[in-house]
N, C-alpha and C. Protein backbone atom coordinates (compact mmCIF):
# COMPACT_ATOMS: atom_id res chain seq x y z
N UNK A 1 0.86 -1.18 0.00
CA UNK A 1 0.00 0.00 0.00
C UNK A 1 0.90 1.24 0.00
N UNK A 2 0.56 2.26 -0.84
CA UNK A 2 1.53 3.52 -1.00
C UNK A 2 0.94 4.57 0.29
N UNK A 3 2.01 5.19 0.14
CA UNK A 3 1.93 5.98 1.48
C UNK A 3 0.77 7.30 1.04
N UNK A 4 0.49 7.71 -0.03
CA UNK A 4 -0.49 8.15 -0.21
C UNK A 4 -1.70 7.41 0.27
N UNK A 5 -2.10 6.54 -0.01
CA UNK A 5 -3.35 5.28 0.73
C UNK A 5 -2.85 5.43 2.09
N UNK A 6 -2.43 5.30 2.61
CA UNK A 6 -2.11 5.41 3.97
C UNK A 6 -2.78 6.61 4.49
N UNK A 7 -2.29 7.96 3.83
CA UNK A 7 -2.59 9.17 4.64
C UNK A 7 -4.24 9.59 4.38
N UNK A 8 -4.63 8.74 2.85
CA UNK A 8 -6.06 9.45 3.23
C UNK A 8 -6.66 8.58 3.87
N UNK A 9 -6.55 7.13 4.33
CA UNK A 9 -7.12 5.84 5.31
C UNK A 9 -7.08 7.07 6.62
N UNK A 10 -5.86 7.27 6.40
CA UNK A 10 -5.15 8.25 8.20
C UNK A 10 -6.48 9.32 8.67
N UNK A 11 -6.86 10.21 7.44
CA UNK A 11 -7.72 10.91 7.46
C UNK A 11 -8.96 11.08 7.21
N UNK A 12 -9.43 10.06 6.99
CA UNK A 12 -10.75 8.83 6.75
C UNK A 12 -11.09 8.98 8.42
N UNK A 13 -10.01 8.25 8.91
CA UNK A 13 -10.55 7.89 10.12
C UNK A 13 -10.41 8.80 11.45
N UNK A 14 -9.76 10.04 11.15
CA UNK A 14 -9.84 11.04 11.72
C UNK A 14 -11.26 11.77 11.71
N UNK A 15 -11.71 11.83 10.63
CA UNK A 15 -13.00 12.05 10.34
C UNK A 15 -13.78 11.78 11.02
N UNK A 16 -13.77 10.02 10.71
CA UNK A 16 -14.69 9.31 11.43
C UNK A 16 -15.16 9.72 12.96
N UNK A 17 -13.67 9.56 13.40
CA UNK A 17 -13.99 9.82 14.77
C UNK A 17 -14.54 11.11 15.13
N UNK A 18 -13.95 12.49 14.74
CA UNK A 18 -14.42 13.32 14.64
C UNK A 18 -16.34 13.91 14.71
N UNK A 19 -16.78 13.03 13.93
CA UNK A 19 -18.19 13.15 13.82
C UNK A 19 -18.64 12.36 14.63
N UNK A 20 -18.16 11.22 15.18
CA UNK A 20 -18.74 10.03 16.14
C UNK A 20 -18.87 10.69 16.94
N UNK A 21 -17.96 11.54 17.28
CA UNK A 21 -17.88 12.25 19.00
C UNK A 21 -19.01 13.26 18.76
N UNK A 22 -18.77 13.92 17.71
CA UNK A 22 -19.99 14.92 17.76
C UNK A 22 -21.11 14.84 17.48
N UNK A 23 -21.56 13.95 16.89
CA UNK A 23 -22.96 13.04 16.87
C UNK A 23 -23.35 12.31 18.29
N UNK A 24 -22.11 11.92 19.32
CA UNK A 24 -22.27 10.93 20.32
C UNK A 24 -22.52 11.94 21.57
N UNK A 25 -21.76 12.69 21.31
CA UNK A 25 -21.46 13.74 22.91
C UNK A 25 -21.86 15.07 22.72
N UNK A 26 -21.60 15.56 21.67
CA UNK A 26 -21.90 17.17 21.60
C UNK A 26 -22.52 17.82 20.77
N UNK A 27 -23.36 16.99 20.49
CA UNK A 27 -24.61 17.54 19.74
C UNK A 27 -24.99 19.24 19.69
N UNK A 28 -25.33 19.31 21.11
CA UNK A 28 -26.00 20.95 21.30
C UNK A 28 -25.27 21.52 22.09
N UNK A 29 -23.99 21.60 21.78
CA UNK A 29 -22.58 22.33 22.50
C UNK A 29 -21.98 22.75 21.24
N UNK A 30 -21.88 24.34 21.18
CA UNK A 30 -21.35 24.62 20.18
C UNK A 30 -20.14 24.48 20.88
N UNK A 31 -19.18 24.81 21.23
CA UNK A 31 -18.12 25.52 22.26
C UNK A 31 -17.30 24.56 22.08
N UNK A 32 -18.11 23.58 23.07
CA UNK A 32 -17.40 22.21 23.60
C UNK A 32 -16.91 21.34 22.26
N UNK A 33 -17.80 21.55 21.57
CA UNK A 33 -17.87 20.34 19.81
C UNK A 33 -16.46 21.04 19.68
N UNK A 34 -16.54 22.65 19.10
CA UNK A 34 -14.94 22.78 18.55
C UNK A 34 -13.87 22.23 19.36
N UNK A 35 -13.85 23.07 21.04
CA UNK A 35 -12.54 22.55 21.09
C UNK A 35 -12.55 21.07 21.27
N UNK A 36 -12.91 20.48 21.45
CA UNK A 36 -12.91 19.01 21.17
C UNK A 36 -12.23 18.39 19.76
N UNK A 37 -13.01 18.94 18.88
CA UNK A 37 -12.63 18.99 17.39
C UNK A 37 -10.95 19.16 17.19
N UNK A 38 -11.11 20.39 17.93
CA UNK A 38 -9.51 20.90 17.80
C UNK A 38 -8.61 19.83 18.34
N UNK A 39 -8.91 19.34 19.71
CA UNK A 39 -7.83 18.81 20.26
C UNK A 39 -7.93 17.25 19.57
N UNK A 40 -8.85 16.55 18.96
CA UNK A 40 -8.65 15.53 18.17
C UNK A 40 -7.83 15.66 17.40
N UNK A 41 -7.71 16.35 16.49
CA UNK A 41 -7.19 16.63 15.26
C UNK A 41 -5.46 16.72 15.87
N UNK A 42 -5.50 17.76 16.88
CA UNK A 42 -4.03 17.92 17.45
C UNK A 42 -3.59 16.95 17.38
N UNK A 43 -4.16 15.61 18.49
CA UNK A 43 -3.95 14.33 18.71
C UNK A 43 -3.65 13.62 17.55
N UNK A 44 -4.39 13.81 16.29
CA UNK A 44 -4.01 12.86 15.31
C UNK A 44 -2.77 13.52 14.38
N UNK A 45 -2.54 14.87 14.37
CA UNK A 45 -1.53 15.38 14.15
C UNK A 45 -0.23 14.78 14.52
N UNK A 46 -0.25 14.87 16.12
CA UNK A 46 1.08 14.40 16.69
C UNK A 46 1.56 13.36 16.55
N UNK A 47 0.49 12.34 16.47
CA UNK A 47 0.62 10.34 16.54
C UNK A 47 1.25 10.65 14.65
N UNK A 48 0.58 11.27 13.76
CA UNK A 48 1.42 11.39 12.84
C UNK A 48 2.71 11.56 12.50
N UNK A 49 3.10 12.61 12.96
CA UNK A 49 4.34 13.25 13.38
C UNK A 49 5.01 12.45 13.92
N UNK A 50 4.69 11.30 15.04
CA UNK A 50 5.37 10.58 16.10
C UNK A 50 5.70 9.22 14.80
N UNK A 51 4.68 8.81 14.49
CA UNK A 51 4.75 7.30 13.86
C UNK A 51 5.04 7.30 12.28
N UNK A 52 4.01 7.96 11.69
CA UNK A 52 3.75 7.70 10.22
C UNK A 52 4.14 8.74 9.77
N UNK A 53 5.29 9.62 9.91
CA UNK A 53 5.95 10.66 8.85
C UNK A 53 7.56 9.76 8.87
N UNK A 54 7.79 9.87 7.15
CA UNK A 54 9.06 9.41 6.70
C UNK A 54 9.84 10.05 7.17
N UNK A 55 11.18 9.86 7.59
CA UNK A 55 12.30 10.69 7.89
C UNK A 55 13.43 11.04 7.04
């Protein structure tokens, strides 16, 4: 699998989760949904950065 397939799988499932949480938990929280949003994304940022970026 090319590392292109990799990064949009990567961001597929960033997604995913993304909306799970906000469909699951924060429906009628504007506030809370973003930073939440935000700090997912951070999270999947870093595990990127940490694991799956070439050196």
């Amino acid at each position: 699998m090319g590392i292109k397939a990799i990064v949009v799988l990567y961001v597929l499932a960033m997604v995913i989760v993304v909306v799970g949480v906000d469909i699951l938990f924060f429906r009628h929280h504007l506030w809370a949904r973003l930073f939440v949003n935000i700090g997912i994304v951070l999270v999947f940022v870093a595990f990127y950065l940490r694991f799956l970026k070439r050196p």
